[in-house]
Protein backbone atom coordinates (compact mmCIF):
# COMPACT_ATOMS: atom_id res chain seq x y z
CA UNK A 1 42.77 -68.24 131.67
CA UNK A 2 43.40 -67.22 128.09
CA UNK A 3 40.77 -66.55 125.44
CA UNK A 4 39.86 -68.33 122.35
CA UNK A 5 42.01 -66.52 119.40
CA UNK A 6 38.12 -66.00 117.56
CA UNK A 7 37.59 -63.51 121.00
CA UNK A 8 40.75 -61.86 120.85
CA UNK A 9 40.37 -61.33 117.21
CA UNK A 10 36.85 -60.10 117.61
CA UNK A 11 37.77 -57.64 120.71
CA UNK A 12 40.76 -56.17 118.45
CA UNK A 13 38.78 -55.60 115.23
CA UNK A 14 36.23 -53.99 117.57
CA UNK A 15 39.00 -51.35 118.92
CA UNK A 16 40.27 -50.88 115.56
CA UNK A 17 37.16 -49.93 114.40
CA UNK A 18 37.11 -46.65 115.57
CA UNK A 19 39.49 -45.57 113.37
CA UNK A 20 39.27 -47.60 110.27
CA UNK A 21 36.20 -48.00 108.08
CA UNK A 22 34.53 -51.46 107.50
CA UNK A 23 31.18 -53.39 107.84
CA UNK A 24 30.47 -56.82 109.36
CA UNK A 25 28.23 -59.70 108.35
CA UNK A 26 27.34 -62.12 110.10
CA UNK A 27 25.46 -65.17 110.09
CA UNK A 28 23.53 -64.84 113.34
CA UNK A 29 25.78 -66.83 115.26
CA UNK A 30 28.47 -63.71 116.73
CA UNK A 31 30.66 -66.37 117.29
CA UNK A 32 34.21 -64.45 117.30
CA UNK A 33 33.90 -62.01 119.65
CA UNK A 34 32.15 -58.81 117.43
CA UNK A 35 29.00 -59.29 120.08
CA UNK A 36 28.75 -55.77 120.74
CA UNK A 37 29.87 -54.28 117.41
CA UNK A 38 26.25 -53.55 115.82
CA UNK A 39 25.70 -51.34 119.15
CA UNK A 40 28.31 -49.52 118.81
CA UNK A 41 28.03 -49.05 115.22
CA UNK A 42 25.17 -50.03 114.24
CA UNK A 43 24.96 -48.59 110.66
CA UNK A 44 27.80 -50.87 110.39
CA UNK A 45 26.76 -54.48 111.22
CA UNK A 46 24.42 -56.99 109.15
CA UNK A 47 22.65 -59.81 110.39
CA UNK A 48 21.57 -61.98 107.38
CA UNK A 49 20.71 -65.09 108.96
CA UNK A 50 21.67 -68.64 109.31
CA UNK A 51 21.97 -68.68 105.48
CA UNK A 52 25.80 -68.42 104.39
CA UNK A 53 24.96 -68.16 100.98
CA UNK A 54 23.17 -65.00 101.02
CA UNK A 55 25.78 -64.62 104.01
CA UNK A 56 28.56 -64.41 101.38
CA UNK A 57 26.36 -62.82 98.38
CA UNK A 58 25.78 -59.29 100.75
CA UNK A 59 29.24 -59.52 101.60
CA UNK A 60 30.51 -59.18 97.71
CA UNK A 61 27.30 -56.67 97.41
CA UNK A 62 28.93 -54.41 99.82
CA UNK A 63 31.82 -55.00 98.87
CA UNK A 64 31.61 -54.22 94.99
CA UNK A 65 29.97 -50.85 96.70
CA UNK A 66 33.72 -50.24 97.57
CA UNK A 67 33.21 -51.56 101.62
CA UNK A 68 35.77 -53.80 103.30
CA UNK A 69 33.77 -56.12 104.70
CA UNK A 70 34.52 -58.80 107.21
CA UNK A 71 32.10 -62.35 107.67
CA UNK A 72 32.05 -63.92 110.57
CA UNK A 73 30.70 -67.38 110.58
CA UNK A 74 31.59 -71.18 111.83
CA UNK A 75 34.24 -72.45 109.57
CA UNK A 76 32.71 -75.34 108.25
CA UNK A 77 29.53 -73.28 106.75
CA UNK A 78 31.63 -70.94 104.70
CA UNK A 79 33.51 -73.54 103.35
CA UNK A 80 31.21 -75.80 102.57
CA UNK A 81 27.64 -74.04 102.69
CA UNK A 82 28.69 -71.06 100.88
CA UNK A 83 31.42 -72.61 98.88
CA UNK A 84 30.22 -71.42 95.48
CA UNK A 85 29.35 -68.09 96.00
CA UNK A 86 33.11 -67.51 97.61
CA UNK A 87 34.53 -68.64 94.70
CA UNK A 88 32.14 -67.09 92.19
CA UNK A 89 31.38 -63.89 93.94
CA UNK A 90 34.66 -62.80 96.15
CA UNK A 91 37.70 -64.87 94.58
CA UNK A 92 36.90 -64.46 90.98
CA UNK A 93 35.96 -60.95 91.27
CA UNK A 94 38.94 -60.61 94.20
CA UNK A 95 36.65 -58.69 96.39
CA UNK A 96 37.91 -57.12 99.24
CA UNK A 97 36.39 -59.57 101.90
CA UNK A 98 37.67 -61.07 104.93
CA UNK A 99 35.74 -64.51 105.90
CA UNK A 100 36.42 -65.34 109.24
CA UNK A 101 35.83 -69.36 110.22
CA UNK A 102 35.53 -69.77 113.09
CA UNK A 103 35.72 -73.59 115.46
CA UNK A 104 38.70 -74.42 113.54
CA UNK A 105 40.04 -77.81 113.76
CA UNK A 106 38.92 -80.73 116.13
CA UNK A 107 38.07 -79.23 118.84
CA UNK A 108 34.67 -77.69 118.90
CA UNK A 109 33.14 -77.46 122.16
CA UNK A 110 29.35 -78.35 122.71
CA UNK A 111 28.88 -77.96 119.07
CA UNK A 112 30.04 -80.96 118.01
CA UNK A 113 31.13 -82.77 114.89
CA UNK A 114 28.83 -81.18 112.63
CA UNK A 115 30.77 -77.95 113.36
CA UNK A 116 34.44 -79.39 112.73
CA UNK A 117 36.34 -78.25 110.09
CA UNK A 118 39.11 -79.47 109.02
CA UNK A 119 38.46 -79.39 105.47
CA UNK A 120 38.43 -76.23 105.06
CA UNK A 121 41.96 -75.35 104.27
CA UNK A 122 41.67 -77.55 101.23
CA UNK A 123 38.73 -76.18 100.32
CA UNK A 124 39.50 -71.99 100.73
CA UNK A 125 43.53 -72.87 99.62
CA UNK A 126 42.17 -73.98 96.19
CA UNK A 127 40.16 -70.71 95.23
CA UNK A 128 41.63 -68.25 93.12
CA UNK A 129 42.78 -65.04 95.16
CA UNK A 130 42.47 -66.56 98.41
CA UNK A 131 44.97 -65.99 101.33
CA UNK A 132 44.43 -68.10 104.49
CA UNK A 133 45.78 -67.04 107.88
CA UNK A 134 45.48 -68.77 111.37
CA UNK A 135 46.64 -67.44 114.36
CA UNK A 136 48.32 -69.67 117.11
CA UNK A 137 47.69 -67.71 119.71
CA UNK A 138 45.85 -64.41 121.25
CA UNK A 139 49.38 -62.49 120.65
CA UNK A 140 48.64 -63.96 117.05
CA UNK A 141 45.27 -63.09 117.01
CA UNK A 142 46.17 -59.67 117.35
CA UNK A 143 48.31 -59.27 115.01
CA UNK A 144 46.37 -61.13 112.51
CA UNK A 145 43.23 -58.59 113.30
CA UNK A 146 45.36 -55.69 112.22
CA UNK A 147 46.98 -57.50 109.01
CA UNK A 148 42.84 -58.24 108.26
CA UNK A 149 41.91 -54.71 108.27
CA UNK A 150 44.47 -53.41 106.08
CA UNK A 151 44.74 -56.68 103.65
CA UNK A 152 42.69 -55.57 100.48
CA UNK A 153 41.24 -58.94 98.78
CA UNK A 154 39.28 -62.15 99.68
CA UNK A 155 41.27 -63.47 102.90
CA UNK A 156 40.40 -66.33 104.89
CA UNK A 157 40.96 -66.35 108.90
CA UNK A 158 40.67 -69.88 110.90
CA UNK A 159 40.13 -69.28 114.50
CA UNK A 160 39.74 -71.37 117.32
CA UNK A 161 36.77 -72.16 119.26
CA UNK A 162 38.93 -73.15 122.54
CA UNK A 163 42.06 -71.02 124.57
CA UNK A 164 45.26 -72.31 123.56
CA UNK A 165 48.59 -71.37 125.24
CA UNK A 166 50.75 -68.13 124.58
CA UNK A 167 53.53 -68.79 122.43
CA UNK A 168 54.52 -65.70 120.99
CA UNK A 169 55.94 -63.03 122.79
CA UNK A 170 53.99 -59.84 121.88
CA UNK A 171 57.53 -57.44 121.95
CA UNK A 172 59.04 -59.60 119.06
CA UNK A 173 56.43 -61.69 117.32
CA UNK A 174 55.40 -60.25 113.83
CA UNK A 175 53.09 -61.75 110.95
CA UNK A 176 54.26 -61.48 108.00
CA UNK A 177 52.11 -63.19 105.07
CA UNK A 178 54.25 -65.79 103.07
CA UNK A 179 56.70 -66.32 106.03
CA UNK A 180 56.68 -69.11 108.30
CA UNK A 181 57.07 -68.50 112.01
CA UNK A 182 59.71 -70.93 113.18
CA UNK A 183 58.83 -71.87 117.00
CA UNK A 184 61.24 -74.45 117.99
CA UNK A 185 64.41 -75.69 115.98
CA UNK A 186 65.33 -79.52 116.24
């Protein structure tokens, strides 16, 4: 069975951090597969708590320390919760931070609709600075993990709580910000 695209992600930024150099925060929830990334690095991870605002303030802390820092929360709390202090404290001052939402869309599991977020897009698209990527698949996922890493200011990543199907195939597919991916013609 395939994985969520929030695991795959997760997994990927995990191997890549061996050789690259970034922090996570995260808002207690490890919801996108970086489970194990504080024990591996552990100078490397923050918990701050089920409190995205602060969630988002530590990010731009670290980040105005010169850090690339990646957040990892549900979708719907960064872009609603913590709405302000994106725009204040990573768009305006085009921080190099990558917010990954996470439980993207309708489908959210046992979480339910509290956690949907669909809203989101209109929210993050409307901040200044702000690129928004979503994967549609773990080939996607992927390749959207190593585009994170080396993007350098505030980007947004929607991933899905649920497995969807492979569409991509990982010899050809590249992404390629400001380019569609075509999958079908009619």
């Amino acid at each position: 069975m395939h994985e969520p695209t929030r695991l795959v992600f997760g997994k990927e930024i995990i191997k890549l951090a061996d050789k690259r150099d970034f922090v996570i925060c995260n808002a207690d929830t490890k919801n996108c597969g970086i489970e194990n990334f504080g024990k591996l690095y552990p100078n490397r991870e923050f918990s701050i708590g089920i409190a995205e605002q602060n969630l988002i303030a530590t990010a731009a802390g670290l980040a105005s320390c010169g850090h690339k820092v990646f957040v990892s929360t549900y979708a719907v709390f960064a872009s609603l919760r913590a709405c302000e202090q994106i725009r204040t404290y990573i768009c305006h001052t085009n921080f190099n931070v990558t917010i990954l939402g996470t439980h993207v869309g309708l489908q959210t599991g046992k979480d339910g609709a509290s956690h949907i977020a669909i809203e989101d897009i209109s929210i993050m698209r409307a901040l200044p600075n702000m690129t928004i990527i979503e994967p549609s698949d773990n080939v996607a996922a992927v390749k959207a993990a190593h585009l994170a890493v080396d993007f350098n200011g505030p980007l947004y990543v929607r991933l899905h709580f649920a497995p969807s199907p492979i569409i991509h195939d990982p010899e050809k597919y590249e992404m390629i910000l400001g380019k569609a991916n075509a999958i079908r013609e009619y």
